[in-house]
PDB file of N, CA and C in Angstrom:
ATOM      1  N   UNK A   1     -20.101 -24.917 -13.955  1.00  0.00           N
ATOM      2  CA  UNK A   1     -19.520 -24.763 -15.269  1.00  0.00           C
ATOM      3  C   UNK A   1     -18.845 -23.388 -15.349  1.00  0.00           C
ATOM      4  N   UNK A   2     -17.816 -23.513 -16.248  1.00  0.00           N
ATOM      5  CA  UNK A   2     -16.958 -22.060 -15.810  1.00  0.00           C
ATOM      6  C   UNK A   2     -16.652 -22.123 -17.644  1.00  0.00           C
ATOM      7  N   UNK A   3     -17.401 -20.411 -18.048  1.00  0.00           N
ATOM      8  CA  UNK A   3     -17.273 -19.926 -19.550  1.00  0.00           C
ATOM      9  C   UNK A   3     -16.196 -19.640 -19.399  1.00  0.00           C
ATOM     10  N   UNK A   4     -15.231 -19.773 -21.107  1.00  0.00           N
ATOM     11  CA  UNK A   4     -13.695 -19.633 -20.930  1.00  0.00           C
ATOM     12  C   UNK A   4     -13.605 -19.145 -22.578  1.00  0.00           C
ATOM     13  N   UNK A   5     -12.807 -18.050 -22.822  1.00  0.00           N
ATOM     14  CA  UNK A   5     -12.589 -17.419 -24.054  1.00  0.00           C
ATOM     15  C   UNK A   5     -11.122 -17.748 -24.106  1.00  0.00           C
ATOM     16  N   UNK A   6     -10.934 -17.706 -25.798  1.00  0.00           N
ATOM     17  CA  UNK A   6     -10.291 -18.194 -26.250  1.00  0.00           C
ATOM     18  C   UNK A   6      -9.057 -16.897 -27.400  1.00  0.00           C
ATOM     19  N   UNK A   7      -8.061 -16.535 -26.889  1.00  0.00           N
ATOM     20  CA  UNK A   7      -7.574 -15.671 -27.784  1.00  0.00           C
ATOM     21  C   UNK A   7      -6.114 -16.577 -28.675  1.00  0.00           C
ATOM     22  N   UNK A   8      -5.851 -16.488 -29.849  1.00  0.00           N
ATOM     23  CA  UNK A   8      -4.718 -16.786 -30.741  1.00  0.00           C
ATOM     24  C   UNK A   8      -4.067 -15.921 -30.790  1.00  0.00           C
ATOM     25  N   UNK A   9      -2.593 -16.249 -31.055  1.00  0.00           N
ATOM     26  CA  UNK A   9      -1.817 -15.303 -31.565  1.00  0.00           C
ATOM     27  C   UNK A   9      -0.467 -15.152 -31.075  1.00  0.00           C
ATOM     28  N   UNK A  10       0.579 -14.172 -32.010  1.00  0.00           N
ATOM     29  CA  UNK A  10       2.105 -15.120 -32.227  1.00  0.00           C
ATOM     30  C   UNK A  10       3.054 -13.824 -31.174  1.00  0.00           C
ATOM     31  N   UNK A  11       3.519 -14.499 -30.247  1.00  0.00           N
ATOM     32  CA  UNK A  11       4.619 -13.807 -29.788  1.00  0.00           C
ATOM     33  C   UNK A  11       5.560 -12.616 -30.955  1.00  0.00           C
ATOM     34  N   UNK A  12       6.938 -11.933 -30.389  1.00  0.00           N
ATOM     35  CA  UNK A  12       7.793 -11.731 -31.277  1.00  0.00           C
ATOM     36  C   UNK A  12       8.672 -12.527 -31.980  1.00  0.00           C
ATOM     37  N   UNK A  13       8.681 -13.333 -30.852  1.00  0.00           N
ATOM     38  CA  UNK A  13       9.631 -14.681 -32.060  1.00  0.00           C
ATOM     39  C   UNK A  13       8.931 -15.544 -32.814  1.00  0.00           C
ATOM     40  N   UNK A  14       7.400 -15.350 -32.924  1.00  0.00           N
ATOM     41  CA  UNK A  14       6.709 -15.920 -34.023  1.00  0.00           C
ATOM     42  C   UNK A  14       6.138 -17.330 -33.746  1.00  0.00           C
ATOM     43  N   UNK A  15       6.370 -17.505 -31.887  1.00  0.00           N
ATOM     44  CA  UNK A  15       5.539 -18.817 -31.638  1.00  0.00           C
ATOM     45  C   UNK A  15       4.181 -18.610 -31.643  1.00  0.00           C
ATOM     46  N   UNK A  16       3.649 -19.251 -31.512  1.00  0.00           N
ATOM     47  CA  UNK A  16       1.990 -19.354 -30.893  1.00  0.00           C
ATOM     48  C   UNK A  16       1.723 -19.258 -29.744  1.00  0.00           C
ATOM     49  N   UNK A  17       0.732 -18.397 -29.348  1.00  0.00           N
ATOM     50  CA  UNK A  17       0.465 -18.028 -27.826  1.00  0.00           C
ATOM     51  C   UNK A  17      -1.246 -18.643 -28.050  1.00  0.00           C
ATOM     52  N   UNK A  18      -1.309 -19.416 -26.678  1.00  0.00           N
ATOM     53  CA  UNK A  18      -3.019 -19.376 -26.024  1.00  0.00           C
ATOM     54  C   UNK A  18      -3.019 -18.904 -25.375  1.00  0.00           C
ATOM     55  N   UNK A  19      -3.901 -17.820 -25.400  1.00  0.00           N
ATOM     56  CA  UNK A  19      -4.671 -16.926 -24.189  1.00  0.00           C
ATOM     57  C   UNK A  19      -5.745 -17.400 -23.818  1.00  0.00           C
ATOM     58  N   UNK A  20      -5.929 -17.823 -22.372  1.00  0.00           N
ATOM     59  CA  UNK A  20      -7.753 -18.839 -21.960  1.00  0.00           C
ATOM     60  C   UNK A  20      -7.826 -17.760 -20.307  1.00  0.00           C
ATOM     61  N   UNK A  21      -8.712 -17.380 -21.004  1.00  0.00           N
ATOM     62  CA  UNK A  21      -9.344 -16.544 -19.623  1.00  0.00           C
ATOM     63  C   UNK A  21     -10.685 -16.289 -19.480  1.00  0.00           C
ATOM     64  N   UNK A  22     -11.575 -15.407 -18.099  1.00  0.00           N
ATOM     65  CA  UNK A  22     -12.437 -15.464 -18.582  1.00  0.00           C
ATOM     66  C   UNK A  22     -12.977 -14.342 -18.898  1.00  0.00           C
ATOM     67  N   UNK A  23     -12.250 -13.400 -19.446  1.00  0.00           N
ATOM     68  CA  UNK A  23     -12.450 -11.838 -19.681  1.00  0.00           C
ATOM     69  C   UNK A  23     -12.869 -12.251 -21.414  1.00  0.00           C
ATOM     70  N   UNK A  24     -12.980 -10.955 -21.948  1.00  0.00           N
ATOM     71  CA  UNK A  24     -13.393 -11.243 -23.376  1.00  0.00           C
ATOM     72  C   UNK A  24     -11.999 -11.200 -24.178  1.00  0.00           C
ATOM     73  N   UNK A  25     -12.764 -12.396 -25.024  1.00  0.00           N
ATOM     74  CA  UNK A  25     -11.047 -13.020 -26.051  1.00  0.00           C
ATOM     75  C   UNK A  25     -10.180 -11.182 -26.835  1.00  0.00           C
ATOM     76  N   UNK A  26     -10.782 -10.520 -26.673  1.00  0.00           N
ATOM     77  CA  UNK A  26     -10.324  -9.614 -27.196  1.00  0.00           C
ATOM     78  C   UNK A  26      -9.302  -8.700 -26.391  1.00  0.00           C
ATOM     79  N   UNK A  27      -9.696  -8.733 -25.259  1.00  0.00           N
ATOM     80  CA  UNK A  27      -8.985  -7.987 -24.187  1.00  0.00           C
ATOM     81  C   UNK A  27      -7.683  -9.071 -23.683  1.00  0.00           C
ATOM     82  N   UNK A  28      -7.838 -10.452 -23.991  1.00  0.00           N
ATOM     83  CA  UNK A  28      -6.885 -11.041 -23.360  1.00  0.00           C
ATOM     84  C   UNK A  28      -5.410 -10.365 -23.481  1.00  0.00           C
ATOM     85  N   UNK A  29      -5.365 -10.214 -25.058  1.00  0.00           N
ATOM     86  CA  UNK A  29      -3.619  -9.972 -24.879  1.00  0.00           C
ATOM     87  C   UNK A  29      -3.530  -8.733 -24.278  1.00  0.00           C
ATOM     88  N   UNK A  30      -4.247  -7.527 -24.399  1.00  0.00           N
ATOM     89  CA  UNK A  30      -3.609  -6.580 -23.358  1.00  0.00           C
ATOM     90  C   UNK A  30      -3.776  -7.142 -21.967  1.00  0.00           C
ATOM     91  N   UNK A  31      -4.512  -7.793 -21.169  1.00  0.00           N
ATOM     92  CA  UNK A  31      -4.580  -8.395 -20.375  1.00  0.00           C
ATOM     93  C   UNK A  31      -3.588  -8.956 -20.104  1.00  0.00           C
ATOM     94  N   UNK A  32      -2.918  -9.840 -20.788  1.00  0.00           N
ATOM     95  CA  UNK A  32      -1.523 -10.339 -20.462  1.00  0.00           C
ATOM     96  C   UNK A  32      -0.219  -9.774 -20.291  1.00  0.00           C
ATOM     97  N   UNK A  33      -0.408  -8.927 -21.404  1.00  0.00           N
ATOM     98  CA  UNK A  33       0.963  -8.200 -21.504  1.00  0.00           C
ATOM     99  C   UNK A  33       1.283  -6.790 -19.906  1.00  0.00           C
ATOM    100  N   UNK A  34      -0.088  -6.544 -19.547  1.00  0.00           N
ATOM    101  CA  UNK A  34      -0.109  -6.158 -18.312  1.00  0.00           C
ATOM    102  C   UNK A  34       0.467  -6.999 -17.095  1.00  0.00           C
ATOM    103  N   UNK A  35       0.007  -8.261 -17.117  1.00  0.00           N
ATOM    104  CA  UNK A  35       0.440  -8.992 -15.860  1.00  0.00           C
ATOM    105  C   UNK A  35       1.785  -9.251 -16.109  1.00  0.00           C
ATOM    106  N   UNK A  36       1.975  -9.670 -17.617  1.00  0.00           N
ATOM    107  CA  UNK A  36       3.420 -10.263 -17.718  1.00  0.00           C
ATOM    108  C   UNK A  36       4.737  -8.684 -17.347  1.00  0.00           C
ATOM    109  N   UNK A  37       4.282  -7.511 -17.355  1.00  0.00           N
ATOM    110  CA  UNK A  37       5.109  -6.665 -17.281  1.00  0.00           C
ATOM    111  C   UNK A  37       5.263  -6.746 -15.928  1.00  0.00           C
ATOM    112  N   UNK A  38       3.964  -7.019 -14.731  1.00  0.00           N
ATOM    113  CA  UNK A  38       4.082  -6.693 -13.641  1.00  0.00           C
ATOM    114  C   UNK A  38       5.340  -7.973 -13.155  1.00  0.00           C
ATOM    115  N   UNK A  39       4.983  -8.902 -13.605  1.00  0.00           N
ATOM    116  CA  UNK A  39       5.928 -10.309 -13.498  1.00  0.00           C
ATOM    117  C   UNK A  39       7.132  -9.902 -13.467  1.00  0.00           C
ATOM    118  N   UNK A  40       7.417  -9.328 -14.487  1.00  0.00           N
ATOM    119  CA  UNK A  40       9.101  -9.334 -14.686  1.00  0.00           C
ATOM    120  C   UNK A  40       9.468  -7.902 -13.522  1.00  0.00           C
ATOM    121  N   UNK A  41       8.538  -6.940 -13.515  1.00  0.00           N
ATOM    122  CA  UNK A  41       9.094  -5.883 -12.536  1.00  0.00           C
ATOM    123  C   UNK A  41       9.149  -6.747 -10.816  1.00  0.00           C
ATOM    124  N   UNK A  42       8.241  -7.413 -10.511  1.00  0.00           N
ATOM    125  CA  UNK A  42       8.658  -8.536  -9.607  1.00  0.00           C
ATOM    126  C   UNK A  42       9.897  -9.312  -9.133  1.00  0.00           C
ATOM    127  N   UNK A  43      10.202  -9.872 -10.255  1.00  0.00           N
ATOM    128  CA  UNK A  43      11.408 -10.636 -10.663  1.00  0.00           C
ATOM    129  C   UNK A  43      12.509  -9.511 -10.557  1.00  0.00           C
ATOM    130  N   UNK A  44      12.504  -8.689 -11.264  1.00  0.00           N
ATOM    131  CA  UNK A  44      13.698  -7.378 -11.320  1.00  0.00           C
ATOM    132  C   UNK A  44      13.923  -7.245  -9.618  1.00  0.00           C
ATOM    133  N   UNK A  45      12.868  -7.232  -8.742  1.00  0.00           N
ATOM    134  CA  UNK A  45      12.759  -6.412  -7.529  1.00  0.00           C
ATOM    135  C   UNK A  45      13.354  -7.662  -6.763  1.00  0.00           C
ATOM    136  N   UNK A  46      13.125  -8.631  -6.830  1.00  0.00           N
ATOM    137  CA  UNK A  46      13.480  -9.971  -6.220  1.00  0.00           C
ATOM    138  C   UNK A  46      15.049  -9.988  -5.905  1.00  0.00           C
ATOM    139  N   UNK A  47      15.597 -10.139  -7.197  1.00  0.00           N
ATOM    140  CA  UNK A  47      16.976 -10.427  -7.963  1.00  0.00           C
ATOM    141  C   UNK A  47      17.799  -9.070  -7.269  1.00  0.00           C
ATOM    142  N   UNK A  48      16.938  -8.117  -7.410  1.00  0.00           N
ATOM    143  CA  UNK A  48      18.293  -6.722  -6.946  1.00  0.00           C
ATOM    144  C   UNK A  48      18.034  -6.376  -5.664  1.00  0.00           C
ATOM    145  N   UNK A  49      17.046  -7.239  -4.848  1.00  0.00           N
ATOM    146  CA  UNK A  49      17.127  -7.049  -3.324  1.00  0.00           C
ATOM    147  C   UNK A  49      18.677  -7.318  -2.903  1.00  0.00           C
ATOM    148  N   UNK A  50      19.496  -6.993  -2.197  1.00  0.00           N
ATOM    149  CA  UNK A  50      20.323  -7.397  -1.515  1.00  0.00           C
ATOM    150  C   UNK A  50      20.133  -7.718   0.156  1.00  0.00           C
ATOM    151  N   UNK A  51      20.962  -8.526   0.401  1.00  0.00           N
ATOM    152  CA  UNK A  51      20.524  -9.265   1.626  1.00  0.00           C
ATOM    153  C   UNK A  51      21.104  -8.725   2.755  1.00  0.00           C
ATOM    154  N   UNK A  52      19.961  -8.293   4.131  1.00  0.00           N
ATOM    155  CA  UNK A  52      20.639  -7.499   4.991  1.00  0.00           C
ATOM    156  C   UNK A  52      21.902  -8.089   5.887  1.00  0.00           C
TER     157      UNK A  52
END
């Protein structure tokens, strides 16, 4: 069996976000907003590689 917390709550454009992890529901959104920054610096690094 795997415990799973539960965080609510609205983006900037005012959708609804689920956060399900298994850290505490409170920490999720900084939790996210950490990975999601690392995501896009990923993506940035991907996109502006140029090819040898």
């Amino acid at each position: 069996m795997v415990v799973v917390n539960i965080a609510l709550g609205y983006d900037k454009k005012g959708e609804l976000l689920y956060l399900i992890g298994t850290i505490p529901a409170r920490q999720l959104p900084a939790s996210y907003r950490k990975r999601w920054t690392i995501e896009v610096l990923f993506q940035a690094f991907i996109t502006s590689k140029t090819p040898d």
